[in-house]
Protein backbone atom coordinates (compact mmCIF):
# COMPACT_ATOMS: atom_id res chain seq x y z
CA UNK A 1 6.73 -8.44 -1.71
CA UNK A 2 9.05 -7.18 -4.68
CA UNK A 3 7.25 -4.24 -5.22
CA UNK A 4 7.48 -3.50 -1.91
CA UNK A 5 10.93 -3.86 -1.64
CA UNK A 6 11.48 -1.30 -4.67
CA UNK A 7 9.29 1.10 -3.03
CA UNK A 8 12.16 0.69 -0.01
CA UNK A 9 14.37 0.96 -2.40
CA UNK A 10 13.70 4.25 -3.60
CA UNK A 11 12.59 5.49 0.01
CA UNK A 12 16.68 4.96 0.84
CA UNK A 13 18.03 6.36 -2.63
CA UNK A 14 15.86 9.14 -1.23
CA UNK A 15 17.42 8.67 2.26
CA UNK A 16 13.76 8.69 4.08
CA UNK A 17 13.93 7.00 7.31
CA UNK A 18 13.09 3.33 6.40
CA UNK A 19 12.76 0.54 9.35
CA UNK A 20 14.63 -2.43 8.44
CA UNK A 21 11.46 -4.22 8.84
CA UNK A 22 8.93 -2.07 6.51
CA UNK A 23 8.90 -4.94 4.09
CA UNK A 24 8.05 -7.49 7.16
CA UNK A 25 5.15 -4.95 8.24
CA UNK A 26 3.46 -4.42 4.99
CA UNK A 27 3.18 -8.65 4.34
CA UNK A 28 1.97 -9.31 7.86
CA UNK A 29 -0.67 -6.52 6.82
CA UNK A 30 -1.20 -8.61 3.92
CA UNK A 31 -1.43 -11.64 5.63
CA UNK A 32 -4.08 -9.92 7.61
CA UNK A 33 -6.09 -8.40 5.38
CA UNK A 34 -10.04 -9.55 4.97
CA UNK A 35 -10.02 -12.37 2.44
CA UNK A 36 -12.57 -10.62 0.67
CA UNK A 37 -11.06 -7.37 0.94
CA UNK A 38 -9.64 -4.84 -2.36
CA UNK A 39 -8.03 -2.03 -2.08
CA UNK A 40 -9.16 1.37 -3.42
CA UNK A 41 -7.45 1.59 -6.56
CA UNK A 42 -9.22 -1.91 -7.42
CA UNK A 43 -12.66 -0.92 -6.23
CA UNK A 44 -12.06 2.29 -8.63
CA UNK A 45 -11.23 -0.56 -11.95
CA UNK A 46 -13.88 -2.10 -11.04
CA UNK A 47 -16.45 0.89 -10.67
CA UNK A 48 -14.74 2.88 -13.46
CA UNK A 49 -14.35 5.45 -11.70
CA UNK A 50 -11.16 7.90 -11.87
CA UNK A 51 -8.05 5.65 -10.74
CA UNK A 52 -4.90 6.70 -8.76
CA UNK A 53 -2.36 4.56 -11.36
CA UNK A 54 -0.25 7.56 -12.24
CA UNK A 55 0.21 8.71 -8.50
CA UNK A 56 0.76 5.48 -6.94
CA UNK A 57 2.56 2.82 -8.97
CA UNK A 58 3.20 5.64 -11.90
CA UNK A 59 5.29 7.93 -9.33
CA UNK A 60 7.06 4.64 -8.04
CA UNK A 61 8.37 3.78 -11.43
CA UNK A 62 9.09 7.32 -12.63
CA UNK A 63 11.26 8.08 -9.37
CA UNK A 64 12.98 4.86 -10.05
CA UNK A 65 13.98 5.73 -13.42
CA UNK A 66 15.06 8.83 -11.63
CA UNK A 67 17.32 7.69 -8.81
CA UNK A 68 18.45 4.57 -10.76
CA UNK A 69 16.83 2.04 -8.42
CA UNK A 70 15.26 -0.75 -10.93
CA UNK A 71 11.48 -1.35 -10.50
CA UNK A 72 10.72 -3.98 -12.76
CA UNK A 73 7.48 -5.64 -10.57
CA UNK A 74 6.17 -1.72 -10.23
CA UNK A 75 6.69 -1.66 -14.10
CA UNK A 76 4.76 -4.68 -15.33
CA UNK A 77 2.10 -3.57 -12.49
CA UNK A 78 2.12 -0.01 -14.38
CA UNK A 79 1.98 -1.69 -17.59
CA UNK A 80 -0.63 -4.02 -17.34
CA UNK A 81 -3.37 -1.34 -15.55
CA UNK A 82 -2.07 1.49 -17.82
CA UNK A 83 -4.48 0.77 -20.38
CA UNK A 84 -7.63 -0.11 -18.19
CA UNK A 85 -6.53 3.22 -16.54
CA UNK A 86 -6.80 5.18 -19.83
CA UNK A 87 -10.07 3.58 -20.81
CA UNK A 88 -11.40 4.61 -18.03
CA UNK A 89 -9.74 8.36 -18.31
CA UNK A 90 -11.42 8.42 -21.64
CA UNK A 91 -14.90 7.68 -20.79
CA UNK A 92 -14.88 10.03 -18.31
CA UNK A 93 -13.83 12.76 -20.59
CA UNK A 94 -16.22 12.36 -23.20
């Protein structure tokens, strides 16, 4: 839910038209989702194939540090997959 709330966060710093009740939405959709469901950025980890790290949770953090709006969940999310991410960049490469 934190992350999610930064991501609002920067979508007003950016003045984007944010519901009041985006945060509400995405955990009901959460609540919802299959129990043995994964999104696509963990069915890439777990294939290795090419992940979307640096356009996803990378962009959130980098336009945080940006407008000023503190992403410290979106951070630790970045900074924990970062290196699984660049294993898997590096395999692919060579």
């Amino acid at each position: 839910q934190a992350a999610y709330e930064e991501v609002v966060q920067i979508a007003k710093a950016k003045r984007a038209p944010v519901g009041d009740d985006v945060v509400d939405w995405c955990m009901e959709a959460l609540d919802n989702y299959p129990e043995a469901g994964m999104s696509s950025l963990a069915k890439d980890f777990i294939s290795d194939n090419p992940v979307e790290l640096e356009g996803l949770t990378g962009t959130v953090v980098r336009m945080g540090r940006e407008l000023n709006v503190p992403t410290p969940v979106s951070a630790a999310i970045y900074a924990i997959l970062k290196p699984a991410a660049t294993r898997i960049e590096q395999k692919l490469v060579s």
